[in-house]
Protein backbone atom coordinates (compact mmCIF):
# COMPACT_ATOMS: atom_id res chain seq x y z
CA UNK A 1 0.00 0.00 0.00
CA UNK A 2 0.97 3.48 -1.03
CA UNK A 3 0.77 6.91 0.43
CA UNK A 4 -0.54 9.41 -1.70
CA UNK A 5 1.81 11.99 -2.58
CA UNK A 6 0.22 15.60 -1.53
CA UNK A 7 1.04 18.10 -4.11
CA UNK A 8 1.03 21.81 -2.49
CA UNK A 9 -0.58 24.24 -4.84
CA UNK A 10 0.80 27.27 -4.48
CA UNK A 11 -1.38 30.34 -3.56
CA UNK A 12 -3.82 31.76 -6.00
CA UNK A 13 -2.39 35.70 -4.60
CA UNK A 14 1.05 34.82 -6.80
CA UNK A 15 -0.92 33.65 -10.04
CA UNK A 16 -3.06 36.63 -9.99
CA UNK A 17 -0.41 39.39 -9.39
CA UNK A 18 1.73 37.38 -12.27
CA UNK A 19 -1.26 37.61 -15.02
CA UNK A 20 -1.72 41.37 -13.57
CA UNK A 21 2.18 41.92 -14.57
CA UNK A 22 2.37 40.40 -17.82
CA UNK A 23 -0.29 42.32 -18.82
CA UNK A 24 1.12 45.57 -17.54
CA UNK A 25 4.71 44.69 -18.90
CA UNK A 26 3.16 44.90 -22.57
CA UNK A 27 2.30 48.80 -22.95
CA UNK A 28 3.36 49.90 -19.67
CA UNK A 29 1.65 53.49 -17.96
CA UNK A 30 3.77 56.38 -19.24
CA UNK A 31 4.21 59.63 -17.59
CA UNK A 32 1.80 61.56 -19.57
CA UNK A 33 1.17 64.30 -17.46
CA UNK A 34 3.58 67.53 -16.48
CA UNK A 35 4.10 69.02 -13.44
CA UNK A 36 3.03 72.62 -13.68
CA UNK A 37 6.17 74.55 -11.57
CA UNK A 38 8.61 72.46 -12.42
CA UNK A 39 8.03 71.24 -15.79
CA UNK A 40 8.68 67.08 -15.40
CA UNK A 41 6.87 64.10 -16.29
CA UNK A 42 4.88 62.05 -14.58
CA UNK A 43 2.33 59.26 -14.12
CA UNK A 44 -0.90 60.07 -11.64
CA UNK A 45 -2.65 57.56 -9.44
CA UNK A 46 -5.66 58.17 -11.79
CA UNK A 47 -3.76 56.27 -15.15
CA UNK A 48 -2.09 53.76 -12.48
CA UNK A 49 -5.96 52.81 -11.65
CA UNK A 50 -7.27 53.19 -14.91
CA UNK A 51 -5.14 50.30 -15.93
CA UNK A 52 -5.19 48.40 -13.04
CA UNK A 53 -9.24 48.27 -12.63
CA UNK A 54 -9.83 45.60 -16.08
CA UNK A 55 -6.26 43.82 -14.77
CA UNK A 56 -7.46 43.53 -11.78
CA UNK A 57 -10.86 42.11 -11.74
CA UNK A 58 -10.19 39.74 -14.76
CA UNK A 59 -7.53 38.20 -12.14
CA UNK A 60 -10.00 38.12 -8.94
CA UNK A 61 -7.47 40.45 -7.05
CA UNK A 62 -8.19 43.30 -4.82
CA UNK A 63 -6.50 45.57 -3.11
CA UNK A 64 -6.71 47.16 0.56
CA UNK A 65 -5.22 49.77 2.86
CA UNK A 66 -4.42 49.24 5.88
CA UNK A 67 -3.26 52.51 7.57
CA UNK A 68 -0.75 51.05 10.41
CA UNK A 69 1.08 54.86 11.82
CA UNK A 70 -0.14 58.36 11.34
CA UNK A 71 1.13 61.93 12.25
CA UNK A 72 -0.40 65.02 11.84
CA UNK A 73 1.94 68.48 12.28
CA UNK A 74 0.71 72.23 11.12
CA UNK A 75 2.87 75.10 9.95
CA UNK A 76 2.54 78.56 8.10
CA UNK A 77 3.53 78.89 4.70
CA UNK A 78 4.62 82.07 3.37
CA UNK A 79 1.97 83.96 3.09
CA UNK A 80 1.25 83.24 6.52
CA UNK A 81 -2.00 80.11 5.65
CA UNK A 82 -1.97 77.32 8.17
CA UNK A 83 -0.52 74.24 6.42
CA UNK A 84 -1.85 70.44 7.26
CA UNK A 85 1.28 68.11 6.77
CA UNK A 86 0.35 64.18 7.50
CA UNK A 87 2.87 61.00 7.34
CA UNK A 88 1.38 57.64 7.08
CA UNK A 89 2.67 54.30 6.90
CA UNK A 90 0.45 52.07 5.00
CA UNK A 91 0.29 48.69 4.56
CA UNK A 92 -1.64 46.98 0.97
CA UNK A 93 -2.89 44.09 0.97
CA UNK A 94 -3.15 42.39 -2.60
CA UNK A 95 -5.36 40.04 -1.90
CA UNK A 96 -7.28 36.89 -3.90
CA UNK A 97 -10.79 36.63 -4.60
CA UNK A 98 -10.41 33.05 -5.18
CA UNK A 99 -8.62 31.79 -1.82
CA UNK A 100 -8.12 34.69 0.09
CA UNK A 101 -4.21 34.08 0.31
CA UNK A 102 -2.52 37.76 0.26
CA UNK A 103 0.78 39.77 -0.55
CA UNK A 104 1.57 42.84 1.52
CA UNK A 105 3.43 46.01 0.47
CA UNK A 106 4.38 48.61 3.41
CA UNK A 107 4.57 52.06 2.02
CA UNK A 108 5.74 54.69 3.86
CA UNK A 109 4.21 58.85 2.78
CA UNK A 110 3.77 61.98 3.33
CA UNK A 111 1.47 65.32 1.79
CA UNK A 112 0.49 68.93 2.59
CA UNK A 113 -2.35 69.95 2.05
CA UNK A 114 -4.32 74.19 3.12
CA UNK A 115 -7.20 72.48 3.62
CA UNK A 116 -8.65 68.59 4.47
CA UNK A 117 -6.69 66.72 1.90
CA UNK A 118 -3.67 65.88 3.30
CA UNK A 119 -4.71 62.87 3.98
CA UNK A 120 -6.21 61.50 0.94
CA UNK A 121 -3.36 62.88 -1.07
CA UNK A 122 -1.03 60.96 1.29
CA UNK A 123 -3.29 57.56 0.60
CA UNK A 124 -3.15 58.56 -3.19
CA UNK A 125 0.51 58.67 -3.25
CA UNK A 126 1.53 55.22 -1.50
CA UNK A 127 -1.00 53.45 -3.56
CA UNK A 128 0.25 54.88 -6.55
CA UNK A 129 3.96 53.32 -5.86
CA UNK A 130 2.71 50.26 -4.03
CA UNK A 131 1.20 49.42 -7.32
CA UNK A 132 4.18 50.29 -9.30
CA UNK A 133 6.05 48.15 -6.99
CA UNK A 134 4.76 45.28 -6.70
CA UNK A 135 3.30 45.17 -10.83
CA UNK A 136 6.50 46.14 -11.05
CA UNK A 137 4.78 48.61 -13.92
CA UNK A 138 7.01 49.80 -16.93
CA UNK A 139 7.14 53.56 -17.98
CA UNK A 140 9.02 56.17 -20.05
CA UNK A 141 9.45 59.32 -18.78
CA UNK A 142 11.39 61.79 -16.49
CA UNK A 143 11.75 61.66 -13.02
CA UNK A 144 8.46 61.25 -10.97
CA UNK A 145 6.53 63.52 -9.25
CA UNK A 146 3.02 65.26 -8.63
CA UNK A 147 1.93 68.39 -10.28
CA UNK A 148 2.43 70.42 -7.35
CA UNK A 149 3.35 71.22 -3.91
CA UNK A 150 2.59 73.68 -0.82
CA UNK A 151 6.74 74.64 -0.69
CA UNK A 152 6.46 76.45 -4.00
CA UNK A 153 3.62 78.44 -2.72
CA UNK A 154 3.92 81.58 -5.12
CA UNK A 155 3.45 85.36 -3.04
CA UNK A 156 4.07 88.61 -4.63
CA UNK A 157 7.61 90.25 -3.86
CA UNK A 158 8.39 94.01 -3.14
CA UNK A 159 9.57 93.71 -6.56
CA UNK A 160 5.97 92.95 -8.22
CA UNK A 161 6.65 89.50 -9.46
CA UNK A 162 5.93 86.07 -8.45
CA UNK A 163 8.18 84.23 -6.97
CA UNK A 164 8.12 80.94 -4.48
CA UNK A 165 10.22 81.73 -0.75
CA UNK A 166 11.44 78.03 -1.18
CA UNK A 167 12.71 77.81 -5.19
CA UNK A 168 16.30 78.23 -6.10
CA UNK A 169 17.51 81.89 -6.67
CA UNK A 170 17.31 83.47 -10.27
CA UNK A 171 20.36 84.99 -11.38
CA UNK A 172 20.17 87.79 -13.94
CA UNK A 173 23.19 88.86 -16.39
CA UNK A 174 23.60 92.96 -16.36
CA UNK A 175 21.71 92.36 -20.01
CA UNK A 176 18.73 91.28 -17.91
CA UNK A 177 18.76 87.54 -19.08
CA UNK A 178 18.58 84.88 -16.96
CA UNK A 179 21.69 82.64 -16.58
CA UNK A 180 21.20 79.12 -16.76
CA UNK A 181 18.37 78.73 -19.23
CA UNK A 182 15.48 78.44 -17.31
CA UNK A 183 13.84 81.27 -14.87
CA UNK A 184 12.43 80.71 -11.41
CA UNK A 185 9.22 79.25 -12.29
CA UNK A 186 10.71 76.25 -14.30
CA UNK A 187 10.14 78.03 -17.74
CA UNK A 188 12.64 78.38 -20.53
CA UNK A 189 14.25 82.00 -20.31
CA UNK A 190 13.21 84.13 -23.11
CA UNK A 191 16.97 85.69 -24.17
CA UNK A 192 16.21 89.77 -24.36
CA UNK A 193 18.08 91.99 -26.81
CA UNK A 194 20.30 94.31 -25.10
CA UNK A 195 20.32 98.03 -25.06
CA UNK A 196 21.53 100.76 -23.87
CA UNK A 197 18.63 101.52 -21.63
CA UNK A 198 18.32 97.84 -20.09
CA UNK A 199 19.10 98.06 -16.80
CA UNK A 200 20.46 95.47 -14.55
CA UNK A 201 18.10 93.77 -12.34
CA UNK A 202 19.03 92.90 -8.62
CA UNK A 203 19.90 89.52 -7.95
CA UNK A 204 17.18 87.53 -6.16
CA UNK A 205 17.77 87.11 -2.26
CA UNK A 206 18.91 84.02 -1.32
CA UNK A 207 18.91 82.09 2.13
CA UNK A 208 15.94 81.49 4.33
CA UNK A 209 13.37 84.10 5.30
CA UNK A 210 14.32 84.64 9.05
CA UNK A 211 11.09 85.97 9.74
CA UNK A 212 9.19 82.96 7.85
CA UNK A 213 11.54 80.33 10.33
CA UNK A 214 10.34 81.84 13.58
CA UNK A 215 6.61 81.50 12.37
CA UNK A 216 7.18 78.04 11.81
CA UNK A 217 8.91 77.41 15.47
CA UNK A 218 6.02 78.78 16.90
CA UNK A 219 3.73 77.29 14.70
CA UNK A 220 4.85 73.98 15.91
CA UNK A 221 4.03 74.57 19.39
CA UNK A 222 1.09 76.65 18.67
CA UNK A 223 -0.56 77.15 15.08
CA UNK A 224 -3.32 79.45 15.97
CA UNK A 225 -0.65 81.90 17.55
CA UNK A 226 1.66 81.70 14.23
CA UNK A 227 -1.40 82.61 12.50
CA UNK A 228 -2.51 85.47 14.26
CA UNK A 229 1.65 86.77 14.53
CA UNK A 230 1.47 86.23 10.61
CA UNK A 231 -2.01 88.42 10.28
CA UNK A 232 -0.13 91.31 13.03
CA UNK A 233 2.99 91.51 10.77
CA UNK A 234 1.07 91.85 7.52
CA UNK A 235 -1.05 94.74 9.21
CA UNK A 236 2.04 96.85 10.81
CA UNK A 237 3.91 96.75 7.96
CA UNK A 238 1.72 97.03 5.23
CA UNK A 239 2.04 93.57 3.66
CA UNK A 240 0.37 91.68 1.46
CA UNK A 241 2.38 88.69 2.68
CA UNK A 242 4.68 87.86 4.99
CA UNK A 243 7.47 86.92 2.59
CA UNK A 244 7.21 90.47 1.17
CA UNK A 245 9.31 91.61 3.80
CA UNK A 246 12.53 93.36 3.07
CA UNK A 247 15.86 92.10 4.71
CA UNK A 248 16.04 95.37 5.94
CA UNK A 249 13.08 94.73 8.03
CA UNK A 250 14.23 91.58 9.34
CA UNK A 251 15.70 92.34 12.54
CA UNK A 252 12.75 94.81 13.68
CA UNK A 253 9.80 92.19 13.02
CA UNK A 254 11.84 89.51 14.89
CA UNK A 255 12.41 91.53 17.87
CA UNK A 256 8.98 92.81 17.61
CA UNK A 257 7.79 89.23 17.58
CA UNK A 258 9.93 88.30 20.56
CA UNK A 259 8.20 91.51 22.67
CA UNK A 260 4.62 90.37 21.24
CA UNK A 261 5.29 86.41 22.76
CA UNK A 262 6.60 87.67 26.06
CA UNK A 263 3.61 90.36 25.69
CA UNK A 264 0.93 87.47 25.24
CA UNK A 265 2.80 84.99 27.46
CA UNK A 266 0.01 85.65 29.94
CA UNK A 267 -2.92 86.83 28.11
CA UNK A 268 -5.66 88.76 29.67
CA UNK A 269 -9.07 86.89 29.44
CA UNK A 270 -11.22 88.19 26.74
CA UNK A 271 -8.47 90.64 25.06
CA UNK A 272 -8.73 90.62 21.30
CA UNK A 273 -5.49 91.06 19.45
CA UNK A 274 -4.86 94.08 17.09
CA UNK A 275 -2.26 95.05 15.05
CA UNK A 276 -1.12 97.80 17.81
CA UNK A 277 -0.36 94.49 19.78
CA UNK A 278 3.01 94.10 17.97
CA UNK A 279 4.95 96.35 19.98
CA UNK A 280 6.39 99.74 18.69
């Protein structure tokens, strides 16, 4: 008398992400969309699904998040709005419709967001390159990205034009072209004819906005407060934002801020702020 030999089939999860790949690995999911600062490539979580939704059900797979860590901080960007940042740490579970055997991906990410979207762009983001991942997905393209992000926040400068507090610094040749090729938005630089009346432009400042640092350090202890400072600094002085402040200016608002915290350290009950409560 024999034993039966047992054969062990192997899990229907591996079979089902396989057919998912082939499939992918014959067209792929370019980067068909641009990011519109900085001028790259890239593929969005809306062509990854688009694909993945026929793929998907014709292999009995599905897919589902599993949110394991979260962390929520707020800042002030640089025209003083209160800015959501969230981290997550996600786990997906590619799972089989057949057996219920599983794969899991852990994807660590992170968004901003001036409003309640944070977290759903977070979500949108690890899904995205779980899926890449573990399909393993083909594409042709530039580096990825998304189209845009709250650290290129444009405000309007003492100089009238638009300009992000976080991009690189634009340097511009005594002809007033820009050197490098590209100006501080991402576009190509349009090469001006020189003349005799051109003037040179003054170079962009460079460094970190003192002023914009401190609202952040108080921001993370206390959001509403960096809000309010933000609001008392654009009233004094006369700003539109806070990152229109001249250098020149620097040192007054951040002692002026400093007087203002140990001011408020104890508020009255009831006392509404103003803008005479940035001291003089």
């Amino acid at each position: 008398m024999t034993e039966a030999t047992q054969v062990r089939q192997a899990p229907h999860i591996l079979a089902a992400v396989q057919q998912v790949k082939t499939e992918l690995a014959k067209s792929g999911i370019g980067k068909n969309r641009q990011n519109a600062e900085q001028r790259f490539n890239f593929r969005g979580i809306d062509d990854i699904l688009n694909e993945l939704a026929t793929l998907t059900a014709q292999a009995q797979l599905a897919i589902f998040p599993v949110v394991q860590k979260q962390e929520y901080v707020e800042s002030v960007s640089t025209s003083g709005k209160r800015v959501q940042h969230v981290r997550l740490i996600i786990e997906f579970r590619f799972t089989s419709l057949v057996d219920g055997s599983t794969l899991a991906s852990t994807i660590p990410s992170e968004a901003s967001d001036y409003s309640d979207k944070a977290t759903n762009k977070a979500i949108s983001f690890a899904l995205k390159y779980a899926c890449i991942t573990v399909f393993c997905i083909p594409v042709v393209g530039n580096e990825d990205g998304d189209f845009s992000s709250v650290g290129n926040e444009a405000s309007t400068s003492t100089a009238g034009k638009r300009v992000a507090e976080e991009e690189s610094p634009v340097r511009v040749d005594q002809n007033g072209d820009t050197a490098g090729g590209k100006i501080g938005n991402g576009r190509p630089a349009v090469a001006k004819k020189s003349t005799a009346k051109t003037k040179a432009a003054p170079p962009a400042a460079t460094g970190p906005n003192p002023v914009i640092v401190k609202l952040n350090a108080i921001a993370a202890a206390d959001a509403d407060k960096a809000s309010k400072v933000a609001e008392l600094i654009r009233k004094a002085y006369k700003l539109k934002s806070v990152a229109d402040a001249t250098e020149a200016q620097y040192t007054e608002i951040l002692a002026r801020i400093d007087q203002y915290l140990s001011k408020t350290a104890a508020p009255a009950a009831g006392a509404p702020a103003t803008a005479s409560d940035i001291p003089e």
